[in-house]
C-alpha atoms as a PDB file:
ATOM      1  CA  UNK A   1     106.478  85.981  81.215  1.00  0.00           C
ATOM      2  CA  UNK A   2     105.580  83.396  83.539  1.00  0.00           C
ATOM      3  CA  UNK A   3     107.972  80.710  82.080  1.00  0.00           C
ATOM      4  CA  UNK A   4     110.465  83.223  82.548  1.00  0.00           C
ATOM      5  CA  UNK A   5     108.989  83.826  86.485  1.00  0.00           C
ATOM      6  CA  UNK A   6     108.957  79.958  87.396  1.00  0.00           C
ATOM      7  CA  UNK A   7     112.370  79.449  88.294  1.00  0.00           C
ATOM      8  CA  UNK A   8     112.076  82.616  90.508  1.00  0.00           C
ATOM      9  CA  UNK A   9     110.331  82.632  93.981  1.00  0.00           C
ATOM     10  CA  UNK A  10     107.538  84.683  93.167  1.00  0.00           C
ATOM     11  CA  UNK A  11     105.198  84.408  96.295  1.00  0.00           C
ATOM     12  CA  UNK A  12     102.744  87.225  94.778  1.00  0.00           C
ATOM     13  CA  UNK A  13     101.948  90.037  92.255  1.00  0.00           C
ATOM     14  CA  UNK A  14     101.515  93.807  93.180  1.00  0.00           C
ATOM     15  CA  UNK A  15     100.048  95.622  90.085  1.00  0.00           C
ATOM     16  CA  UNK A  16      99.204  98.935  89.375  1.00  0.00           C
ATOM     17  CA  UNK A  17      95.238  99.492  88.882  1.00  0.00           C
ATOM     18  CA  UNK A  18      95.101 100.283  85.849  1.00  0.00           C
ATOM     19  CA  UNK A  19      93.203  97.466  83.804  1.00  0.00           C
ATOM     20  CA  UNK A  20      95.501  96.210  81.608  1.00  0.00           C
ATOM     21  CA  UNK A  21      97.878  95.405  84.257  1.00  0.00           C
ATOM     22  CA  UNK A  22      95.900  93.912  86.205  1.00  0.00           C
ATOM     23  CA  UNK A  23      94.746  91.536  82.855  1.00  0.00           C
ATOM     24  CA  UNK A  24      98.230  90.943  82.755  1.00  0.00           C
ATOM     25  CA  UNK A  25      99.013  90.398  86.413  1.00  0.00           C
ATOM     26  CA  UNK A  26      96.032  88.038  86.357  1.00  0.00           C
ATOM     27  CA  UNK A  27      97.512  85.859  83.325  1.00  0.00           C
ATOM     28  CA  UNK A  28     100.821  85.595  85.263  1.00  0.00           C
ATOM     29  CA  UNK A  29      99.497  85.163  88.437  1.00  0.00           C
ATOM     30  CA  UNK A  30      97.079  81.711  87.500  1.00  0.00           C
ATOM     31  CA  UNK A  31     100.312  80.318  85.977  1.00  0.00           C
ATOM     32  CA  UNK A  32     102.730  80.785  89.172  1.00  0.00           C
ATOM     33  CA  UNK A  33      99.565  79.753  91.517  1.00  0.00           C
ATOM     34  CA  UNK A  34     100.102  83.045  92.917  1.00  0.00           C
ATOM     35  CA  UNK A  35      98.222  85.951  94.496  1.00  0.00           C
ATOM     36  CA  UNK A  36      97.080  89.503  92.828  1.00  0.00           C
ATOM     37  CA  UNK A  37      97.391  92.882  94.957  1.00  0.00           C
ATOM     38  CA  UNK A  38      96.548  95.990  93.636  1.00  0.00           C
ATOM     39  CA  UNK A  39      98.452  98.859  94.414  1.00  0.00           C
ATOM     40  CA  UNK A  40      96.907 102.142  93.796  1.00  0.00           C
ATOM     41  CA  UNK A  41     100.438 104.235  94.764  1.00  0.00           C
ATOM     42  CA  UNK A  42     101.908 101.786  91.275  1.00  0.00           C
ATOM     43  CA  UNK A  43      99.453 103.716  88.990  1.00  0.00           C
ATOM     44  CA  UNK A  44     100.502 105.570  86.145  1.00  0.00           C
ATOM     45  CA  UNK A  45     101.766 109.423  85.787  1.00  0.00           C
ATOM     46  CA  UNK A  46      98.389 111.824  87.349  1.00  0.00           C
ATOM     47  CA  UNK A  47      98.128 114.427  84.315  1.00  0.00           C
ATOM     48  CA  UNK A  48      95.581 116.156  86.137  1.00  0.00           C
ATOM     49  CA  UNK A  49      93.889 118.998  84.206  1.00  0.00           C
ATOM     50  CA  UNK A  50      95.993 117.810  80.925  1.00  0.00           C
ATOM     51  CA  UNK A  51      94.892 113.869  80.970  1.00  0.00           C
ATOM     52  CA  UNK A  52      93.463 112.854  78.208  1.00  0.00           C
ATOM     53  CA  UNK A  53      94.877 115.611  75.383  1.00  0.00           C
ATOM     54  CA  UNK A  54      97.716 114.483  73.365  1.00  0.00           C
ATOM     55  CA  UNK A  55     100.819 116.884  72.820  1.00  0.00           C
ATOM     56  CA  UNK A  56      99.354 118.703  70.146  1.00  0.00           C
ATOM     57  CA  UNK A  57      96.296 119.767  72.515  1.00  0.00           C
ATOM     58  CA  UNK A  58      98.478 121.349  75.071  1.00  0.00           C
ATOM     59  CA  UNK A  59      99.201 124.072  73.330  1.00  0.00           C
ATOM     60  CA  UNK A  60      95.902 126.040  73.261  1.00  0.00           C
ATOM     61  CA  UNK A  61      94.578 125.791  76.631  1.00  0.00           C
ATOM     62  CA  UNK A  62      97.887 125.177  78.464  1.00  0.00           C
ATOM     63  CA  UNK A  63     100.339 127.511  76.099  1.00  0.00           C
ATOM     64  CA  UNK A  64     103.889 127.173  77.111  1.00  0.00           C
ATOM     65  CA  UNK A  65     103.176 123.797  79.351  1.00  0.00           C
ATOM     66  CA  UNK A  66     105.559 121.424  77.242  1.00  0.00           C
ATOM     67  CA  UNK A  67     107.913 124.337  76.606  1.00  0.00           C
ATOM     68  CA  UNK A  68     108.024 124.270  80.700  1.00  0.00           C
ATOM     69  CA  UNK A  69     108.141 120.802  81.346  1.00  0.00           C
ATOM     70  CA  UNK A  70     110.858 120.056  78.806  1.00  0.00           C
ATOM     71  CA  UNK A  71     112.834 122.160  81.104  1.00  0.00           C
ATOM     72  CA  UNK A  72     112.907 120.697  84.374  1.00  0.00           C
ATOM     73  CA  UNK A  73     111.138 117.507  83.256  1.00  0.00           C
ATOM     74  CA  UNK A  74     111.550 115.622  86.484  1.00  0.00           C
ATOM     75  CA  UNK A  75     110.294 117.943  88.499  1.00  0.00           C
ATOM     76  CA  UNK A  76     107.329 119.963  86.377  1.00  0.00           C
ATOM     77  CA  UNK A  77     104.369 119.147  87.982  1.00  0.00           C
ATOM     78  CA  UNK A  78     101.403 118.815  85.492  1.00  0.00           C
ATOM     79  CA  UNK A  79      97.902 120.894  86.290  1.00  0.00           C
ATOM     80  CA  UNK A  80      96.590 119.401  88.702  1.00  0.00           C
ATOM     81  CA  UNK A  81      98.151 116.612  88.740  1.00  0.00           C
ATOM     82  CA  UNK A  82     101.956 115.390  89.674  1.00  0.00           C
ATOM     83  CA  UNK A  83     105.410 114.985  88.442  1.00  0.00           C
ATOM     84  CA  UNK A  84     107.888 112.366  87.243  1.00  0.00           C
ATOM     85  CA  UNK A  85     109.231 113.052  90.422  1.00  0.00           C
ATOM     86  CA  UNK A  86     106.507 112.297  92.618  1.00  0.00           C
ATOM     87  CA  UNK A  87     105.523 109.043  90.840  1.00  0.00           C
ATOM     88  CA  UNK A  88     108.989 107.730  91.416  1.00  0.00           C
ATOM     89  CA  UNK A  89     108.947 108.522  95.082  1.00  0.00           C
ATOM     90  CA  UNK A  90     105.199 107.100  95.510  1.00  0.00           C
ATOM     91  CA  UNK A  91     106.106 104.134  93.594  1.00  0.00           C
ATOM     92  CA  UNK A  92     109.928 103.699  95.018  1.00  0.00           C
ATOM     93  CA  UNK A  93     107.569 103.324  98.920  1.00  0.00           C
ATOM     94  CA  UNK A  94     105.081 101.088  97.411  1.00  0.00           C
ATOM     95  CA  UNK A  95     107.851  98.871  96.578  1.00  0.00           C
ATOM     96  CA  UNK A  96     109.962  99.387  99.319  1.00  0.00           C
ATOM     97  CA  UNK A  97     106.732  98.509 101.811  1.00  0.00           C
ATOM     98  CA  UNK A  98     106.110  95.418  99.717  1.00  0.00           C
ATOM     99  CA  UNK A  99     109.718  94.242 100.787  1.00  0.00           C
ATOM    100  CA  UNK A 100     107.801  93.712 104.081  1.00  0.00           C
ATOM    101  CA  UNK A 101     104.748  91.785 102.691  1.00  0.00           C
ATOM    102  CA  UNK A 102     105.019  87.870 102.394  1.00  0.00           C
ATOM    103  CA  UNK A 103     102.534  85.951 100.551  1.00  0.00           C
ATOM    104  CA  UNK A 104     100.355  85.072 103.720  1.00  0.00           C
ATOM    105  CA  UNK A 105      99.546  88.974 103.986  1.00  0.00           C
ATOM    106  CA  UNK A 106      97.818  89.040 100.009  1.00  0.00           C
END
């Protein structure tokens, strides 16, 4: 990835928190001499009540949730936690707002 970066003018990274991108961001970042910032609004999808279960463990305590979602996917919030929707629009401003950052503000 970073051969692929070099050519580009890369003046920093903004990564999601999540571990593994960061690991990742980090790799990239020593081999473009370039600067890490997390970005907590680039995390992934909040399942809320429902993190952690996989598809078959919906059904029981949340009957009728994928049934629901698979509806109006883009815009079915999960328990306590948010939609497709609203992770685009958090992550569209986090992106948009780094448009403004330079390299001497990571």
């Amino acid at each position: 990835m970073a051969e692929l970066l070099r050519d580009l003018s890369v003046d920093g990274i903004l990564v999601s928190p999540l571990g593994r991108a960061r690991a990742t961001a980090a790799i990239i970042a020593e081999a473009l001499g370039v600067l890490v910032a997390v970005c907590k609004d680039l995390a992934e999808l909040n399942l809320g009540e429902m993190g952690g279960l996989t598809r078959g463990e919906f059904g029981e305590p949340y009957p009728g949730a994928l049934h629901k979602r698979s509806q109006n996917w883009h815009h079915w919030r999960f328990l306590g936690g948010e939609s497709d929707a609203g992770v685009a629009e958090r992550a569209a401003s986090a992106l948009h707002a780094a448009r403004l950052v330079t390299s001497s503000d990571l």
